[in-house]
C-alpha atoms as a PDB file:
ATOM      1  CA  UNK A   1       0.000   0.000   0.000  1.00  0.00           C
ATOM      2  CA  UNK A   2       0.723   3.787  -0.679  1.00  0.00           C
ATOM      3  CA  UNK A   3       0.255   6.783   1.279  1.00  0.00           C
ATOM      4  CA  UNK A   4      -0.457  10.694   0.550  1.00  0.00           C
ATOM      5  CA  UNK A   5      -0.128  13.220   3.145  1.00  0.00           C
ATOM      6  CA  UNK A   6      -1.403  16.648   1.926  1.00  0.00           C
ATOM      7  CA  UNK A   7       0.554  18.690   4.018  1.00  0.00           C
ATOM      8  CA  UNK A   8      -0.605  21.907   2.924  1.00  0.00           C
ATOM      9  CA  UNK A   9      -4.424  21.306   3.235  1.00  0.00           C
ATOM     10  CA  UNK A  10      -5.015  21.061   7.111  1.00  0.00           C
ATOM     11  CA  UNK A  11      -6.704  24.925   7.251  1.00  0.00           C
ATOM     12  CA  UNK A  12      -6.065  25.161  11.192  1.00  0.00           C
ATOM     13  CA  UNK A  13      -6.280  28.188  12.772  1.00  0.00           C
ATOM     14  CA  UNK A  14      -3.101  28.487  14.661  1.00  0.00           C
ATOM     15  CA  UNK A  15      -1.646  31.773  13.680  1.00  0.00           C
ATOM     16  CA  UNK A  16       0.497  33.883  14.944  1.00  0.00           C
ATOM     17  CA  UNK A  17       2.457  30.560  15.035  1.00  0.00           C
ATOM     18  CA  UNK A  18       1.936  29.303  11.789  1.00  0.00           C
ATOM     19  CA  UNK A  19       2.762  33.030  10.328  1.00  0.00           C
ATOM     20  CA  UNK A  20       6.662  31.753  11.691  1.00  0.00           C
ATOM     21  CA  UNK A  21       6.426  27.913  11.543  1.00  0.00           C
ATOM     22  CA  UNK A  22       4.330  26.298   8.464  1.00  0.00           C
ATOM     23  CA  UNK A  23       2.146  23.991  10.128  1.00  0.00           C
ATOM     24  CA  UNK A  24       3.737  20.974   9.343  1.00  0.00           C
ATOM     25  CA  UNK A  25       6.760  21.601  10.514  1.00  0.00           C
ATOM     26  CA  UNK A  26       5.369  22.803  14.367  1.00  0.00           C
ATOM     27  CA  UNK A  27       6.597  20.927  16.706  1.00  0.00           C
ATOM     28  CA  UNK A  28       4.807  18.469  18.601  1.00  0.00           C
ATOM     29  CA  UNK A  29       7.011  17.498  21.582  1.00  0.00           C
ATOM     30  CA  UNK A  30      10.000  17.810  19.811  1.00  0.00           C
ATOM     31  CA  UNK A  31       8.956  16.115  16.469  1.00  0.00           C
ATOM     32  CA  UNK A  32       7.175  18.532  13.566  1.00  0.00           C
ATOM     33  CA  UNK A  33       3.837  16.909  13.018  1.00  0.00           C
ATOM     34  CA  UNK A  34       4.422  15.656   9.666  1.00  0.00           C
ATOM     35  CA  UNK A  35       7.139  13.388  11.335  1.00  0.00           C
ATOM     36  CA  UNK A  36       4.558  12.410  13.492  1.00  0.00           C
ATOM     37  CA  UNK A  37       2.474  11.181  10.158  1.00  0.00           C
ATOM     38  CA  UNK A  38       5.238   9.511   8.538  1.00  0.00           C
ATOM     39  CA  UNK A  39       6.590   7.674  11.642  1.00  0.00           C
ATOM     40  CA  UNK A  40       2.576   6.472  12.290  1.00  0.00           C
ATOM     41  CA  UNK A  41       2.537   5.063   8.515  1.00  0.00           C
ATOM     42  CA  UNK A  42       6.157   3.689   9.277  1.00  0.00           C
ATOM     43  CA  UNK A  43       4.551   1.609  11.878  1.00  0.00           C
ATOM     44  CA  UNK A  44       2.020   0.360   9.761  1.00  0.00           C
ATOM     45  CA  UNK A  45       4.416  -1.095   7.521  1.00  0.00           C
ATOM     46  CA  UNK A  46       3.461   1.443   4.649  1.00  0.00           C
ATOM     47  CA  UNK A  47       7.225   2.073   2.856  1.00  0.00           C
ATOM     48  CA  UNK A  48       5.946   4.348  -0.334  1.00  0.00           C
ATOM     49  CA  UNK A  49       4.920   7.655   0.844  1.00  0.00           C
ATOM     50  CA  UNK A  50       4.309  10.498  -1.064  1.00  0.00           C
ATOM     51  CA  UNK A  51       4.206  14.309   0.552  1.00  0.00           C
ATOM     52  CA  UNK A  52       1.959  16.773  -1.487  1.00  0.00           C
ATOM     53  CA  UNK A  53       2.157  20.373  -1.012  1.00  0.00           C
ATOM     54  CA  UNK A  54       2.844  23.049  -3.974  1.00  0.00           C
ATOM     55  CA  UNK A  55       4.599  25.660  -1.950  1.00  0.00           C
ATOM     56  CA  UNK A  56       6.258  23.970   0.700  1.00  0.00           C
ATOM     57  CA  UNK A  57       7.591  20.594  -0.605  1.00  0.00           C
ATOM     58  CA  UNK A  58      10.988  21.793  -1.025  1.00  0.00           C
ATOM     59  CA  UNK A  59      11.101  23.267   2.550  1.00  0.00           C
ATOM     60  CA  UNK A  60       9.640  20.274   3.528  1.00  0.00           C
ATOM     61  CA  UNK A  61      12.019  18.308   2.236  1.00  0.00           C
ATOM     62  CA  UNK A  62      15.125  20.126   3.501  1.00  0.00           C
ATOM     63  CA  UNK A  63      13.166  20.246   6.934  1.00  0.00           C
ATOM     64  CA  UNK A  64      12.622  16.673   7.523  1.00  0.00           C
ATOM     65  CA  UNK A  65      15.248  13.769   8.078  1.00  0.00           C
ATOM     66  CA  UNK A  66      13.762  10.789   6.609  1.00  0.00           C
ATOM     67  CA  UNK A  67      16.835   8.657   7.491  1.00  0.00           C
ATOM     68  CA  UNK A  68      15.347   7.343  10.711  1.00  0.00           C
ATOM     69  CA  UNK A  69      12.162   6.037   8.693  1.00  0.00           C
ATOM     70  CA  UNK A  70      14.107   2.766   7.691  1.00  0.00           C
ATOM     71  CA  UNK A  71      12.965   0.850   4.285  1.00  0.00           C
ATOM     72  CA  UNK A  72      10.405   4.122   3.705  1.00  0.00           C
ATOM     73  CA  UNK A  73      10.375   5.684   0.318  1.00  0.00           C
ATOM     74  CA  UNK A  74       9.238   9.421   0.905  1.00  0.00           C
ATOM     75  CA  UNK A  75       8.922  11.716  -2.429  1.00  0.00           C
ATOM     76  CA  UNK A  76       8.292  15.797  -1.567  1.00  0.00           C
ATOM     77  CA  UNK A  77       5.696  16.738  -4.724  1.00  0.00           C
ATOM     78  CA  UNK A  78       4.438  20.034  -5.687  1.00  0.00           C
ATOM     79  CA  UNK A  79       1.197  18.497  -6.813  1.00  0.00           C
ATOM     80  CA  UNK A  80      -0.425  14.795  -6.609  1.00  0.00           C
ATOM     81  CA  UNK A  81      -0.142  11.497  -8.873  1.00  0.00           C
ATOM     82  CA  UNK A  82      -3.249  11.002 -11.327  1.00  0.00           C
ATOM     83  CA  UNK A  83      -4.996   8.794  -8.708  1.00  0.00           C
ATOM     84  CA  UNK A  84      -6.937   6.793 -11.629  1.00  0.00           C
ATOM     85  CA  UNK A  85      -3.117   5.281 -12.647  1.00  0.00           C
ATOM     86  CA  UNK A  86      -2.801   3.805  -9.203  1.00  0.00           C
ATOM     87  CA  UNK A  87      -2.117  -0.018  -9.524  1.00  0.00           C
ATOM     88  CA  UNK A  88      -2.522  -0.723  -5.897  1.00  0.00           C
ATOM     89  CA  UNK A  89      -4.640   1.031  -2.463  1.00  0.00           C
ATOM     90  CA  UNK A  90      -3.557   4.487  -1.757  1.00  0.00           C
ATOM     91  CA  UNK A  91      -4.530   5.748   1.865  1.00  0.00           C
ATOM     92  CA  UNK A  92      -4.718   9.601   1.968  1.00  0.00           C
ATOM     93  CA  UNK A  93      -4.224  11.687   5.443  1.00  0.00           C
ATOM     94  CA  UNK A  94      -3.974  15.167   6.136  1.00  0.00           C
ATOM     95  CA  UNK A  95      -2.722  16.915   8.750  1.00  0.00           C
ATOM     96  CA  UNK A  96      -5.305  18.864  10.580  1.00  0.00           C
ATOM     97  CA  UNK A  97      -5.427  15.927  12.886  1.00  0.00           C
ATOM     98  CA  UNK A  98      -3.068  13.115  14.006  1.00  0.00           C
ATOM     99  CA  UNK A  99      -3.949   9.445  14.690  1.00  0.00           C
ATOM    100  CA  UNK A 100      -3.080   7.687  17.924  1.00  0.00           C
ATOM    101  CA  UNK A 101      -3.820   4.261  15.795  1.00  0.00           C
ATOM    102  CA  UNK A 102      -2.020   1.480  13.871  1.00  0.00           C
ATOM    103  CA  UNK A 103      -3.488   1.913  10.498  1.00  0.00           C
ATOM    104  CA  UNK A 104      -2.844  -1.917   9.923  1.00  0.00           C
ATOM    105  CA  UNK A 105      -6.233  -2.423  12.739  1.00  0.00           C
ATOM    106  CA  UNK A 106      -8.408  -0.161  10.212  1.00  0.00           C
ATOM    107  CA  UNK A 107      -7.260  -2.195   7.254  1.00  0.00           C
ATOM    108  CA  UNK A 108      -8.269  -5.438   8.967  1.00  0.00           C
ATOM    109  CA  UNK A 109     -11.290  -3.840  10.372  1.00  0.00           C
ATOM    110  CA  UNK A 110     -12.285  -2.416   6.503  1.00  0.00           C
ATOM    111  CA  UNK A 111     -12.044  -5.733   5.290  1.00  0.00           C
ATOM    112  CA  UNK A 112     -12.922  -5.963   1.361  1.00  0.00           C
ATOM    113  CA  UNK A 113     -13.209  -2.948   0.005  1.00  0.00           C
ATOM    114  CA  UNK A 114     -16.235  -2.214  -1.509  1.00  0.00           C
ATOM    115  CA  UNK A 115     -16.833   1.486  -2.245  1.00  0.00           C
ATOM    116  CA  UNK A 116     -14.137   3.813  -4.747  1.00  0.00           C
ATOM    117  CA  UNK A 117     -13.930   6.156  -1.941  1.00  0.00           C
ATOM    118  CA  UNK A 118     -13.598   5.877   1.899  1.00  0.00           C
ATOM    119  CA  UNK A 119     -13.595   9.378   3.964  1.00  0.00           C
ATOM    120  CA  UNK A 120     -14.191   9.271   7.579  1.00  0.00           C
ATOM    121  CA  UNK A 121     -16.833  11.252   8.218  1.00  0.00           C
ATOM    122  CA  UNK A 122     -15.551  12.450  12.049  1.00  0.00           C
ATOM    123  CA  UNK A 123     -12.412  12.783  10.581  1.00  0.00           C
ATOM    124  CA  UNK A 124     -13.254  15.662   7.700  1.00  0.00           C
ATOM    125  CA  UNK A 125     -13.267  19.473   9.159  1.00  0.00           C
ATOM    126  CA  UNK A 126     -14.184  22.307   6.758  1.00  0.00           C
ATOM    127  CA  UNK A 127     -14.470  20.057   3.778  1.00  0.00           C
ATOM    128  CA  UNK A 128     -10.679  18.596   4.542  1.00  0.00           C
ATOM    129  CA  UNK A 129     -10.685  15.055   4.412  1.00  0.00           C
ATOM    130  CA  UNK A 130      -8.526  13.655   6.900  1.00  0.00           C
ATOM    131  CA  UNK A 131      -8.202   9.871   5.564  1.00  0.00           C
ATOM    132  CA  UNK A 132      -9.177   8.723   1.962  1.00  0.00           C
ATOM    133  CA  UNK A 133      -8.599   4.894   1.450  1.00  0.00           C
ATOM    134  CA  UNK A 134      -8.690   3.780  -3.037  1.00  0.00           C
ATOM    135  CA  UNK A 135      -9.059   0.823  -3.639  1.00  0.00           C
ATOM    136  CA  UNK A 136      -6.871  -0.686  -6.686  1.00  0.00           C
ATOM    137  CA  UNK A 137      -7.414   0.198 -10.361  1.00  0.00           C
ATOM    138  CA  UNK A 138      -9.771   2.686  -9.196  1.00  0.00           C
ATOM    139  CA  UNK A 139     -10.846   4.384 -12.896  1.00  0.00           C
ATOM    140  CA  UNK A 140     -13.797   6.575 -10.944  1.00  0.00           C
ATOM    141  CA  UNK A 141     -14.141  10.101 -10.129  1.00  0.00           C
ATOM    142  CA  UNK A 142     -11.353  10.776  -8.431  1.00  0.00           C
ATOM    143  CA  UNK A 143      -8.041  12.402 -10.684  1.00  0.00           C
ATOM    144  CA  UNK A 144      -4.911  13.993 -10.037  1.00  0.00           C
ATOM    145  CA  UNK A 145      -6.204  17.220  -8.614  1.00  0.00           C
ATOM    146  CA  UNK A 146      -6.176  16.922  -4.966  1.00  0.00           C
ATOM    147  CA  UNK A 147      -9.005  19.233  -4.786  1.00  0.00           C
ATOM    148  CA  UNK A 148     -11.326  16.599  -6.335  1.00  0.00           C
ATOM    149  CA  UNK A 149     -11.121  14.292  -3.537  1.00  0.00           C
ATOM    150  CA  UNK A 150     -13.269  17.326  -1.384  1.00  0.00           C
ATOM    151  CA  UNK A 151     -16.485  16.323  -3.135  1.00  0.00           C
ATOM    152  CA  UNK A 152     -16.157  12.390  -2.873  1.00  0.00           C
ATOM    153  CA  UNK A 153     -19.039  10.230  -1.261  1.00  0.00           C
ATOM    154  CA  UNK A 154     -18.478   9.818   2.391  1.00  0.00           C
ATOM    155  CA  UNK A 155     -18.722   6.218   4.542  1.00  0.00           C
ATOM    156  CA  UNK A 156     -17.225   6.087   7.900  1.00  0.00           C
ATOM    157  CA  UNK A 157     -13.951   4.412   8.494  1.00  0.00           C
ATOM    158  CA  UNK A 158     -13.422   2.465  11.955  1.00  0.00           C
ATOM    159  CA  UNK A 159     -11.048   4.918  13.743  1.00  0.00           C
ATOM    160  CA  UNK A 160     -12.224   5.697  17.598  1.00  0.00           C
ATOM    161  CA  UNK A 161     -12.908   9.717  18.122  1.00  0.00           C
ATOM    162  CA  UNK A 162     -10.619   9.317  21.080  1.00  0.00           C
ATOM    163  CA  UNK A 163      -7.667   8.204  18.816  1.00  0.00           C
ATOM    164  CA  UNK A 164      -7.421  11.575  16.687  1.00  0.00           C
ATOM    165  CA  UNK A 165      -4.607  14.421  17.836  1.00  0.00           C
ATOM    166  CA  UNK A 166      -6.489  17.469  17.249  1.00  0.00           C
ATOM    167  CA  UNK A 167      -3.760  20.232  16.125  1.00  0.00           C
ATOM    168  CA  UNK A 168      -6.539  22.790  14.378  1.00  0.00           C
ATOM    169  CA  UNK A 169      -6.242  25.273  17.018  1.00  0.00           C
ATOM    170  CA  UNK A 170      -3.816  26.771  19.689  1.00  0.00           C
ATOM    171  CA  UNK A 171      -5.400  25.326  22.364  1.00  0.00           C
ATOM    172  CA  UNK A 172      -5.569  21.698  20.852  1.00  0.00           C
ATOM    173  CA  UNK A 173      -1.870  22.420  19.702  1.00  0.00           C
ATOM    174  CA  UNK A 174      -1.128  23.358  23.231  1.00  0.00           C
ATOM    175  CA  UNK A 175      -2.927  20.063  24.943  1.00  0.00           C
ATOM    176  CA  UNK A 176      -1.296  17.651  22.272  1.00  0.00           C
ATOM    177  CA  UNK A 177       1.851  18.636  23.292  1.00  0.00           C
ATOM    178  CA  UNK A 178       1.486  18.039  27.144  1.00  0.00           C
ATOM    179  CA  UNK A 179      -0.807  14.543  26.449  1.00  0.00           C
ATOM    180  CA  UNK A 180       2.342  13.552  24.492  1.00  0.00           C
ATOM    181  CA  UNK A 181       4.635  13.933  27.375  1.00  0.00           C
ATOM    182  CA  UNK A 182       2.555  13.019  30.087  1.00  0.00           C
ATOM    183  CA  UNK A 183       2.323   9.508  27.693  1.00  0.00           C
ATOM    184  CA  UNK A 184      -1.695   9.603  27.430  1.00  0.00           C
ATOM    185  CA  UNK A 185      -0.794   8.338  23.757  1.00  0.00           C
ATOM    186  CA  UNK A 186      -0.562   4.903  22.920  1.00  0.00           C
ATOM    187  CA  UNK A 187       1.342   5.277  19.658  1.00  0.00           C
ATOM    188  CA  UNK A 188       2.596   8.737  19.361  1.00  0.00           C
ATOM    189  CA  UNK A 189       5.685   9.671  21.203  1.00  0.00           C
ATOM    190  CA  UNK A 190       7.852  12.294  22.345  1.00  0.00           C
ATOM    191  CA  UNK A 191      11.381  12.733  20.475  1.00  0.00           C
ATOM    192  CA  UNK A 192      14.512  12.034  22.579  1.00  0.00           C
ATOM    193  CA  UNK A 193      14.951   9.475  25.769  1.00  0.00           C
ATOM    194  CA  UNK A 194      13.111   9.809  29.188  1.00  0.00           C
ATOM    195  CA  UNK A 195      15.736   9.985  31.320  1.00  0.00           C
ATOM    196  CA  UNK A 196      13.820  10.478  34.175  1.00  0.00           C
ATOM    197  CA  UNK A 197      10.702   9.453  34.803  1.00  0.00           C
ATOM    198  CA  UNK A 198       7.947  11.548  32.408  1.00  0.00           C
ATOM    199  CA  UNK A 199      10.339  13.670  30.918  1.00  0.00           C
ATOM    200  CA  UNK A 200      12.404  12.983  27.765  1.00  0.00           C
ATOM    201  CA  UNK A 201      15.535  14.817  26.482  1.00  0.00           C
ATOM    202  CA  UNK A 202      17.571  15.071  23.072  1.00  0.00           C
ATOM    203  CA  UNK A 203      21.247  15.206  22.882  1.00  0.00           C
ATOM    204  CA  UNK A 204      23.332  17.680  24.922  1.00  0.00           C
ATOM    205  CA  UNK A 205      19.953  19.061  26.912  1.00  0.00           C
ATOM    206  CA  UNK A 206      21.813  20.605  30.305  1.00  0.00           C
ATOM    207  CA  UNK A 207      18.784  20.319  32.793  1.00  0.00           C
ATOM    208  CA  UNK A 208      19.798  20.200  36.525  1.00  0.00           C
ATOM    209  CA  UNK A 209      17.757  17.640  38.630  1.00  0.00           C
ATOM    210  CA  UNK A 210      17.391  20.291  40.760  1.00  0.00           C
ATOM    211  CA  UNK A 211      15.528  22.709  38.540  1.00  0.00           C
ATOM    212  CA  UNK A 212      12.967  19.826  37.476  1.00  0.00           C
ATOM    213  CA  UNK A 213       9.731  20.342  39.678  1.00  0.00           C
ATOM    214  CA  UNK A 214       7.567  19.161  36.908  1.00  0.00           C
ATOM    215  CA  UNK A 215       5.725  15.867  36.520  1.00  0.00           C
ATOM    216  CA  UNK A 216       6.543  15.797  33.006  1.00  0.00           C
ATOM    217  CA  UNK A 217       8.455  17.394  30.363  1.00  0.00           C
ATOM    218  CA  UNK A 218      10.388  17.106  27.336  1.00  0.00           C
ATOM    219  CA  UNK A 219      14.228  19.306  26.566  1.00  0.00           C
ATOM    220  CA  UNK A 220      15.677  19.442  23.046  1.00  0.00           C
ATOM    221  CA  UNK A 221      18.744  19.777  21.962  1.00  0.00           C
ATOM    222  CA  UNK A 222      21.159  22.131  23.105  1.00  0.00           C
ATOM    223  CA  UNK A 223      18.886  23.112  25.617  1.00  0.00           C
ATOM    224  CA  UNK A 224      20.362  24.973  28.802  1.00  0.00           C
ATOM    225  CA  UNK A 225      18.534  25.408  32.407  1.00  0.00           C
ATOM    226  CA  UNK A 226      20.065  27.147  35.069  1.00  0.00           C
ATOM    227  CA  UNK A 227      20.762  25.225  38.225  1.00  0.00           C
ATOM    228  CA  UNK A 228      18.378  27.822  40.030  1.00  0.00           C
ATOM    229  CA  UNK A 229      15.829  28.235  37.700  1.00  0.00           C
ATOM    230  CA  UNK A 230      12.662  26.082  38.140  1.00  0.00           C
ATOM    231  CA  UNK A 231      10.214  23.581  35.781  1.00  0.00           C
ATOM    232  CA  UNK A 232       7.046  22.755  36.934  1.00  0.00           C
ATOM    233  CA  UNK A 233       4.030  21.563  35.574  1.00  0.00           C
ATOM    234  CA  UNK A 234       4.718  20.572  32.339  1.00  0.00           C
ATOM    235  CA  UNK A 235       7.263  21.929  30.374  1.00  0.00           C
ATOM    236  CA  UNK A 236       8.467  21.799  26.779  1.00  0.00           C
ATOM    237  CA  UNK A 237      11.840  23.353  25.879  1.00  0.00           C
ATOM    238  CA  UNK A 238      12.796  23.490  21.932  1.00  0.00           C
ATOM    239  CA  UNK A 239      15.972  23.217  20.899  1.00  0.00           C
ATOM    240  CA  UNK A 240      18.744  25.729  22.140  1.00  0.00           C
ATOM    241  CA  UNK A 241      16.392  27.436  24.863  1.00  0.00           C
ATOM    242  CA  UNK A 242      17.883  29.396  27.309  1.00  0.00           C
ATOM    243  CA  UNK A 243      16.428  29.483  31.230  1.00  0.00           C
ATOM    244  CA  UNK A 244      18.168  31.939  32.818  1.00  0.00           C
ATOM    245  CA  UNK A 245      18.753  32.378  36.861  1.00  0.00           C
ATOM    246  CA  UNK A 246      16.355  32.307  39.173  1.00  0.00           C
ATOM    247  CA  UNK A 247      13.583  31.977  35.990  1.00  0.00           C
ATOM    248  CA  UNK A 248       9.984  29.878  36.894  1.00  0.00           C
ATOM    249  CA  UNK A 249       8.532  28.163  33.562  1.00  0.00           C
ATOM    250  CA  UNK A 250       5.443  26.011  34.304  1.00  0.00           C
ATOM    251  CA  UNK A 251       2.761  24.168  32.115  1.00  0.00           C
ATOM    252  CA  UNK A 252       4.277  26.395  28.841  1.00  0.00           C
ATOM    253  CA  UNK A 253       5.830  25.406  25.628  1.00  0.00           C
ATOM    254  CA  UNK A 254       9.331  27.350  24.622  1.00  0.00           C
ATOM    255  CA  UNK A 255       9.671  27.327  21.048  1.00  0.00           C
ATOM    256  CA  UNK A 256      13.589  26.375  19.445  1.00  0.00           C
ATOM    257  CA  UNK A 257      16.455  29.635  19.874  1.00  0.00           C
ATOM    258  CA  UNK A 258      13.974  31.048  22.584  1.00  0.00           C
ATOM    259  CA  UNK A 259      15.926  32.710  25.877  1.00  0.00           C
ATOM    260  CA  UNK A 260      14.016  32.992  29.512  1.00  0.00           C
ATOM    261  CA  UNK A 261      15.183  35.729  31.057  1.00  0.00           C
ATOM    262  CA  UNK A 262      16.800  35.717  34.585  1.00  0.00           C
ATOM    263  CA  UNK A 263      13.856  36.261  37.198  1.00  0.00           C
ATOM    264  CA  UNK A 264      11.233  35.731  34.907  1.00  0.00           C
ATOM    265  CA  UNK A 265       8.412  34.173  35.554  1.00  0.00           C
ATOM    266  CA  UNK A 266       6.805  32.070  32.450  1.00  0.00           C
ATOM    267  CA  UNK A 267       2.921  29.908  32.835  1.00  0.00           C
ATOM    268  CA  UNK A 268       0.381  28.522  30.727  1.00  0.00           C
ATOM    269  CA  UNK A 269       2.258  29.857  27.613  1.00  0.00           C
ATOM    270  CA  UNK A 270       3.762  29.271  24.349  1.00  0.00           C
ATOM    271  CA  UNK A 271       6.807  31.340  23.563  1.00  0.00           C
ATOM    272  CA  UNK A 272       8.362  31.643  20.780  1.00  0.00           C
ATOM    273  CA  UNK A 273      11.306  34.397  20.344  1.00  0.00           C
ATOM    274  CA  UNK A 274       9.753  37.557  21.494  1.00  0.00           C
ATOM    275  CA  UNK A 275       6.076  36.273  20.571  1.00  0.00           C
ATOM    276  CA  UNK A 276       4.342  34.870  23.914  1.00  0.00           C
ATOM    277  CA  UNK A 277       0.699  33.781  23.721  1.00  0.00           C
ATOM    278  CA  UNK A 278      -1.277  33.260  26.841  1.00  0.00           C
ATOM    279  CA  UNK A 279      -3.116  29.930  26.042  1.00  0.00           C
ATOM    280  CA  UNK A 280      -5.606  30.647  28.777  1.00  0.00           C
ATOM    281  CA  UNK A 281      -6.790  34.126  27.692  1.00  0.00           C
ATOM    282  CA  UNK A 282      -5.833  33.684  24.472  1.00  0.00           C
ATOM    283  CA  UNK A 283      -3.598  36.618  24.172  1.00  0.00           C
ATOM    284  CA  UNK A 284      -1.069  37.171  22.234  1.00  0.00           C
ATOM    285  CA  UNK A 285       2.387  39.703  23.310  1.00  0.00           C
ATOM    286  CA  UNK A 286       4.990  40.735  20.955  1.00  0.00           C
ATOM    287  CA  UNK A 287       7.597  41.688  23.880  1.00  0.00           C
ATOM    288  CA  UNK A 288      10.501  44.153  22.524  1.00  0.00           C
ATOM    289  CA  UNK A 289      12.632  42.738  25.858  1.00  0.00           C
ATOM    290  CA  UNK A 290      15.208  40.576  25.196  1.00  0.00           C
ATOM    291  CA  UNK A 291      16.279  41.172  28.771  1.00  0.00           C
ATOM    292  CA  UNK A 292      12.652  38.852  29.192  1.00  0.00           C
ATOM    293  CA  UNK A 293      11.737  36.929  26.182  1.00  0.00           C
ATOM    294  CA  UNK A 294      13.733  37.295  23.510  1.00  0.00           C
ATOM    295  CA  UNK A 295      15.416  34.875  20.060  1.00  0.00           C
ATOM    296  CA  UNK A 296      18.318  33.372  20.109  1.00  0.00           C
ATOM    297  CA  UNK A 297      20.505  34.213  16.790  1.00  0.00           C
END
């Protein structure tokens, strides 16, 4: 079996973050959530994966390390294969939610295939489908224009509501992340190693013990936290984040090249350079204090 992700077709509402970070590159506890799509097919054995998007598949491509994805075949297209050419099933997923599934169970659950065109109905947001399953030497309605796939019949596929990763909104974005780390996922994990218990860390993360007060966490790469400075909650650090002295970051996400400033005192945020949004008001600061919040060149 092949796949399709359509990587640029998700419309979630996640800006000011996506105006920085397309949305399949975000990161979902350390991993952009197209990884997340590609390791999830990886597990289901699929090897011949193709990534649509016509204005981001080269940035895609330089973006994501496939190397990991052993035996996997993944081509970065502007636009899709003529579907009607296909000489063997093609599942189709977008990104505007994950699944927390082996797609292998669905397959076994589907059985014979017996309709051109399978769409999850729970799975489809503003006329996005989120999974389309073609059967072989399909010579129907659907061609090579991604867009035609919108207007296909819709059957339900066997996939539990509880299993999809909503990341269509900041807030969803924001819970993902912590469900991730806190391991309320059965097949989606965080990147790194958990090298203490609920929290996971990339290479070269310098977190004293000391500072971790949190029940769960992950710390990228290059990642530095003063021995005085305090985690708690749940925290997510990006790659090459900076906690300065005496700094308090709890139940907040800290984007890659971010730096806490010394004293500062950081909660239920994501913060990304100078850009902090307050995930339980929803507001959204664009601090001109590096001496606070501030990127890392």
């Amino acid at each position: 079996m092949r796949a399709i992700i359509l990587a640029e077709s998700s419309q979630c509402d996640l800006s000011p973050l996506t105006d920085r970070i397309p949305h399949p590159l975000l990161p979902l506890a350390g991993k952009p959530l197209l990884l997340h799509a590609l390791e999830a097919l990886h597990r289901s054995s699929i090897r011949d994966v193709e990534v649509v998007a016509p204005n981001l598949h080269g940035k895609l491509k330089a973006a994501i390390d496939t190397g990991p994805l052993l035996g996997m075949q993944v081509r970065f297209e502007p636009q899709m294969f003529d579907l009607r050419h296909s000489q063997e099933h093609c599942l189709i997923i977008g990104l505007r939610d994950l699944t927390d599934i082996d797609w292998n169970d669905v397959f076994d659950e589907l059985g014979e295939l017996e309709y051109h065109a399978l769409v999850p109905i729970r799975m489809t947001a503003l006329g996005v489908p989120v999974a389309l399953l073609i059967p072989a030497n399909f010579d129907g309605k659907v061609s090579c224009d991604w867009f035609d796939i919108y207007h296909t019949e819709a059957i339900q596929l066997p996939i539990p509501a509880e299993r999809l990763v909503s990341t269509s909104s900041v807030s969803d974005y924001y819970k993902a992340n912590f469900r991730m780390v806190q391991g309320k996922y059965k097949y989606l994990t965080p990147a790194g190693r958990e090298f203490i218990t609920g929290h996971h860390a990339s290479p070269k993360a310098r977190v004293n013990k000391k500072s971790i007060l949190s029940t769960s966490g992950y710390f990228g790469s290059n990642s530095k936290v003063d021995k005085s400075a305090s985690l708690c909650g749940s925290v997510i650090l990006g790659d090459n984040v900076i906690v300065d002295k005496g700094a308090r970051v709890s139940d907040s996400i800290i984007f890659d090249s971010t730096y806490i400033g010394a004293n500062t005192d950081c909660s239920d945020a994501i913060v990304s350079g100078g850009l902090m949004i307050k995930v339980n008001t929803g507001l959204c600061l664009e601090l001109d204090d590096p001496v606070l919040f501030g990127a890392i060149s």
